[in-house]
Protein backbone atom coordinates (compact mmCIF):
# COMPACT_ATOMS: atom_id res chain seq x y z
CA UNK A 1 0.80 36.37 48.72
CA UNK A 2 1.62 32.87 47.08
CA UNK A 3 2.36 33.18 43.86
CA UNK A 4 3.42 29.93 41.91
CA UNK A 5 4.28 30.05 38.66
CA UNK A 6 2.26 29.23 35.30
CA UNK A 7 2.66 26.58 33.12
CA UNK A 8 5.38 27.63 30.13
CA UNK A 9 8.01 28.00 32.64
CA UNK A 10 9.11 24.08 32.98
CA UNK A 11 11.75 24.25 34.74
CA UNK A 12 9.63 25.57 37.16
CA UNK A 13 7.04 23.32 37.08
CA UNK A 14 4.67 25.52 36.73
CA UNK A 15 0.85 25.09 37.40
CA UNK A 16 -2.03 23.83 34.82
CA UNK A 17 -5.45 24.89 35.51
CA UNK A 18 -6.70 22.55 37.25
CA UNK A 19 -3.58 22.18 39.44
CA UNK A 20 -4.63 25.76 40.10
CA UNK A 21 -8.32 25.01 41.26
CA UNK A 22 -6.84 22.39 43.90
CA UNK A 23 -4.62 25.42 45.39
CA UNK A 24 -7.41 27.71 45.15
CA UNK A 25 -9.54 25.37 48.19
CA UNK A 26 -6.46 24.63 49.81
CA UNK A 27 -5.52 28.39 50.27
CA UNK A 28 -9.25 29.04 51.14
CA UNK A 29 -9.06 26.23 53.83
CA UNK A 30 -5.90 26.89 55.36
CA UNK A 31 -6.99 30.76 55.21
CA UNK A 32 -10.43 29.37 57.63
CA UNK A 33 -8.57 27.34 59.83
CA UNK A 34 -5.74 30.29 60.57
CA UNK A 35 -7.84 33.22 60.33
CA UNK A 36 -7.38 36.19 60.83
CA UNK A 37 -4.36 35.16 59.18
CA UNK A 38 -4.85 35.36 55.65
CA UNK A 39 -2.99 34.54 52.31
CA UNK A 40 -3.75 36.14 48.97
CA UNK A 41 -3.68 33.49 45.96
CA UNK A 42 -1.75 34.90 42.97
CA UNK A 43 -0.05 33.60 40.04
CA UNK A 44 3.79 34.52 38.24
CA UNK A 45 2.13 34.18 35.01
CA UNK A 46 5.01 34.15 32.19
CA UNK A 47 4.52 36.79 29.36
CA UNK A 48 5.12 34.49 26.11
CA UNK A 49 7.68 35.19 23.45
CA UNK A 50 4.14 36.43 21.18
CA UNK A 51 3.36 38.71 24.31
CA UNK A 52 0.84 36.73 25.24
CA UNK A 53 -0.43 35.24 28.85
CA UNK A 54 0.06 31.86 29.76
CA UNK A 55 -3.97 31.55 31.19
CA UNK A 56 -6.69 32.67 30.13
CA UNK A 57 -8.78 36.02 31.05
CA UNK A 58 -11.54 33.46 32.85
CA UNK A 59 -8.85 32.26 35.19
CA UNK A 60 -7.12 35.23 35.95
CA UNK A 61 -10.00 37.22 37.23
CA UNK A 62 -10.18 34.42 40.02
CA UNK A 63 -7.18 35.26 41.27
CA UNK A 64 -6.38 37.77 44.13
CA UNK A 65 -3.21 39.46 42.42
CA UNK A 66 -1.43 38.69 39.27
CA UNK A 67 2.07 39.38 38.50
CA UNK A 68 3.51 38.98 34.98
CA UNK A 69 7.49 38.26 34.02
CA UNK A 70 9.51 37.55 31.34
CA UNK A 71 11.85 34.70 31.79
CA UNK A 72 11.87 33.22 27.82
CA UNK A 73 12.73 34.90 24.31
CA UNK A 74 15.43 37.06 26.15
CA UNK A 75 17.18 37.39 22.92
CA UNK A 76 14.77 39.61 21.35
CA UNK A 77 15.22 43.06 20.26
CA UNK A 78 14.44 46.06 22.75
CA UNK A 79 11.41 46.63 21.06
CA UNK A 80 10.10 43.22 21.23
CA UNK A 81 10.54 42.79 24.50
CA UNK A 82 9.31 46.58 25.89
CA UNK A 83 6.39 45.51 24.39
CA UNK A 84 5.81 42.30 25.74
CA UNK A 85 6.19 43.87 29.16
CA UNK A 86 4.00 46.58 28.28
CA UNK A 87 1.58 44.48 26.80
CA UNK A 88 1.29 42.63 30.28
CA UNK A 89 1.60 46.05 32.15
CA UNK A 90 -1.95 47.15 29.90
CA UNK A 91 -3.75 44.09 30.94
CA UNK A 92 -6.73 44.76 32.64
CA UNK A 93 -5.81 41.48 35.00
CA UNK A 94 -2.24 42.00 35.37
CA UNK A 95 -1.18 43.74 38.59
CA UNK A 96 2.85 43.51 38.97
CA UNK A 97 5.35 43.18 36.31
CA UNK A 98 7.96 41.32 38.64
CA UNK A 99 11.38 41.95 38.12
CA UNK A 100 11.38 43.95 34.71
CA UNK A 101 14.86 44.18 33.64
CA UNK A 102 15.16 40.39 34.42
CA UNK A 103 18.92 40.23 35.63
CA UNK A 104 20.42 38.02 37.87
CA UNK A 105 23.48 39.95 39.58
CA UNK A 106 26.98 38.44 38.35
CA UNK A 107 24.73 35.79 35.97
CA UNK A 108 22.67 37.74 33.57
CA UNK A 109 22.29 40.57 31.95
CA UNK A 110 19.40 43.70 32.53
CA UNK A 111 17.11 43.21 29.27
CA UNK A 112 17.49 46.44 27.04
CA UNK A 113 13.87 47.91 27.43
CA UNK A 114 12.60 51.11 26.98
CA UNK A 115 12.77 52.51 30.43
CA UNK A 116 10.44 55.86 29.65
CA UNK A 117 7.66 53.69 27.71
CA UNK A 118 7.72 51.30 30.47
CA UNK A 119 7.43 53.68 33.41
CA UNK A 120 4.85 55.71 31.61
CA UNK A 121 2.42 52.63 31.23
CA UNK A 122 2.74 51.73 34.09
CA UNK A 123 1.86 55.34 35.99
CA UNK A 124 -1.10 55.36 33.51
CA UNK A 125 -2.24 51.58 33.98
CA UNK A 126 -1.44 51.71 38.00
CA UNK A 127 0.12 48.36 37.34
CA UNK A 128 2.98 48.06 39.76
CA UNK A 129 7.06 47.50 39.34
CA UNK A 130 8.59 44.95 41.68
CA UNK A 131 11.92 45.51 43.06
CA UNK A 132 13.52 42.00 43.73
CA UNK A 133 15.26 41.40 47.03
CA UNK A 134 16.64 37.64 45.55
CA UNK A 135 20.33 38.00 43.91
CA UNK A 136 18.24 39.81 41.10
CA UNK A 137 18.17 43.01 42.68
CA UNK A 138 15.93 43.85 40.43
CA UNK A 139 14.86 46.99 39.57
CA UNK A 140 17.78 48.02 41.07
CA UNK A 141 18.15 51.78 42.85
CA UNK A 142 18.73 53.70 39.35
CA UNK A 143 15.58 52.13 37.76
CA UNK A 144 12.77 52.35 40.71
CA UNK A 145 13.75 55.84 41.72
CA UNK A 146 12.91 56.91 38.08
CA UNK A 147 9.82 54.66 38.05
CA UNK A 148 8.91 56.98 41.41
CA UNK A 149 9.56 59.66 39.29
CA UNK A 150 7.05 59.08 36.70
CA UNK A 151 4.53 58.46 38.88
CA UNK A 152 4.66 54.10 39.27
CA UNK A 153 3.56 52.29 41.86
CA UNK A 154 6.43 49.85 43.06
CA UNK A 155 6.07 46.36 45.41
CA UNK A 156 9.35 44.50 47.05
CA UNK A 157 9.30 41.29 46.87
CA UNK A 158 11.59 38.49 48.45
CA UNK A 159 11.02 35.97 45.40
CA UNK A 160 11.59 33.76 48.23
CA UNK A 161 11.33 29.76 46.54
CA UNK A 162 12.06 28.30 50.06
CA UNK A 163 11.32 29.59 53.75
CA UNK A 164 14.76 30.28 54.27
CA UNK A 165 14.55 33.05 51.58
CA UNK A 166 12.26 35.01 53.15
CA UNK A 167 15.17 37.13 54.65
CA UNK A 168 15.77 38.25 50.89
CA UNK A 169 13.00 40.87 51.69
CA UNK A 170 14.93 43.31 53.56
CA UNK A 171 17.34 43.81 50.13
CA UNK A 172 14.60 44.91 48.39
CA UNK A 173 13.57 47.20 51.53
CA UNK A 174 17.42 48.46 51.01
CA UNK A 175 16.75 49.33 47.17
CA UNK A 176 13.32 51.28 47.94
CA UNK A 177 15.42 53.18 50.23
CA UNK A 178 18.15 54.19 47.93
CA UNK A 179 15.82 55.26 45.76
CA UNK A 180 14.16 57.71 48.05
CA UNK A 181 10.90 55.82 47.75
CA UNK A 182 8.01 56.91 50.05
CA UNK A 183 5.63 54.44 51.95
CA UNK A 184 2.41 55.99 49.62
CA UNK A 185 4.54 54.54 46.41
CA UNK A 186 4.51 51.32 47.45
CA UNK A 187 1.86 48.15 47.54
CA UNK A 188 3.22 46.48 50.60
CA UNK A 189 3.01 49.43 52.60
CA UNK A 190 -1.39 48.42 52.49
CA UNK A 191 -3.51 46.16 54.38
CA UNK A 192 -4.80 43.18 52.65
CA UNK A 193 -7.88 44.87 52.03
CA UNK A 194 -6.53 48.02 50.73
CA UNK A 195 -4.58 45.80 48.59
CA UNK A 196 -7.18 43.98 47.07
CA UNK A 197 -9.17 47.40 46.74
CA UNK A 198 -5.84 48.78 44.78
CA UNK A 199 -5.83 45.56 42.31
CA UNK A 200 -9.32 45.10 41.46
């Protein structure tokens, strides 16, 4: 799954619409060429400081899988901010919050959500949890074995930003272990297809 990010994150250089579009052929060209080989087109679409999305409904719905995040207005109270992510979670587009408690090991600090409210929506939405393999460790062992526990889905991701980060995968893969999480609770345990059949 490539998943750039969406415009409000600058210092990501995130992408505009149309910038969008153009990935859009080139993924479906690429995906031709190397088939059966196939790669999904998503989006790390930031969840605004007003707990709004950064595209539109129109363009989401094009994509294959979305994942929302917070990565501005960290210095909002709990209650702002476990709504923004719940907000996101309810979206009928929205298919991964990505690293929910947004800390960076030895850098930055978990945000101070409501974990309950937070698992619960996302058990009821089917809107999945990510565990982050980069140095966010994110959720870390604690937090995904009680999002198993209330019923979430969960995905590992690398956040890998360059090839060589790929290998952050298999810290993630440590963190499902930990937290006694089964093959059925997680996305990347599926198929393309059954993926796409999970997320639409």
């Amino acid at each position: 799954v490539l998943t750039d990010h969406s415009p409000s994150l600058g210092v990501a250089r995130g992408l505009i619409p149309e910038r969008v579009e153009e990935q859009r052929s080139e993924i479906a060209r690429l995906n031709g060429e190397l088939a059966p080989f196939r790669t999904l087109h998503g989006t790390e679409l930031e969840i605004r400081a007003d707990a709004t999305l950064d595209y539109s409904d129109e363009l989401l719905a094009r994509f294959d899988i979305v994942i929302a995040s917070i990565h501005t207005g960290r210095g909002q109270s709990s209650e702002q901010l476990t709504r923004r992510a719940i907000v996101a979670i309810e979206h009928p587009h929205v298919d991964v919050l990505a690293h929910p408690s947004g800390r960076i090991v030895n850098r930055r600090d978990a945000l101070p959500l409501d974990w309950p409210r937070v698992f619960e929506a996302a058990a009821r939405t089917g809107t999945a949890l990510e565990i982050n393999g980069s140095p966010r460790l994110d959720l870390d062992d604690t937090l995904a074995r009680a999002a198993g526990r209330a019923g979430a889905r969960l995905t590992l991701a690398s956040d890998a930003h360059r090839t060589e980060e790929l290998t952050q995968q298999r810290y993630a893969v440590d963190i499902a272990r930990r937290a006694w999480l089964g093959p059925d609770q997680l996305l990347v345990t599926r198929t393309a297809e059954q993926l796409l059949e999970m997320v639409r």
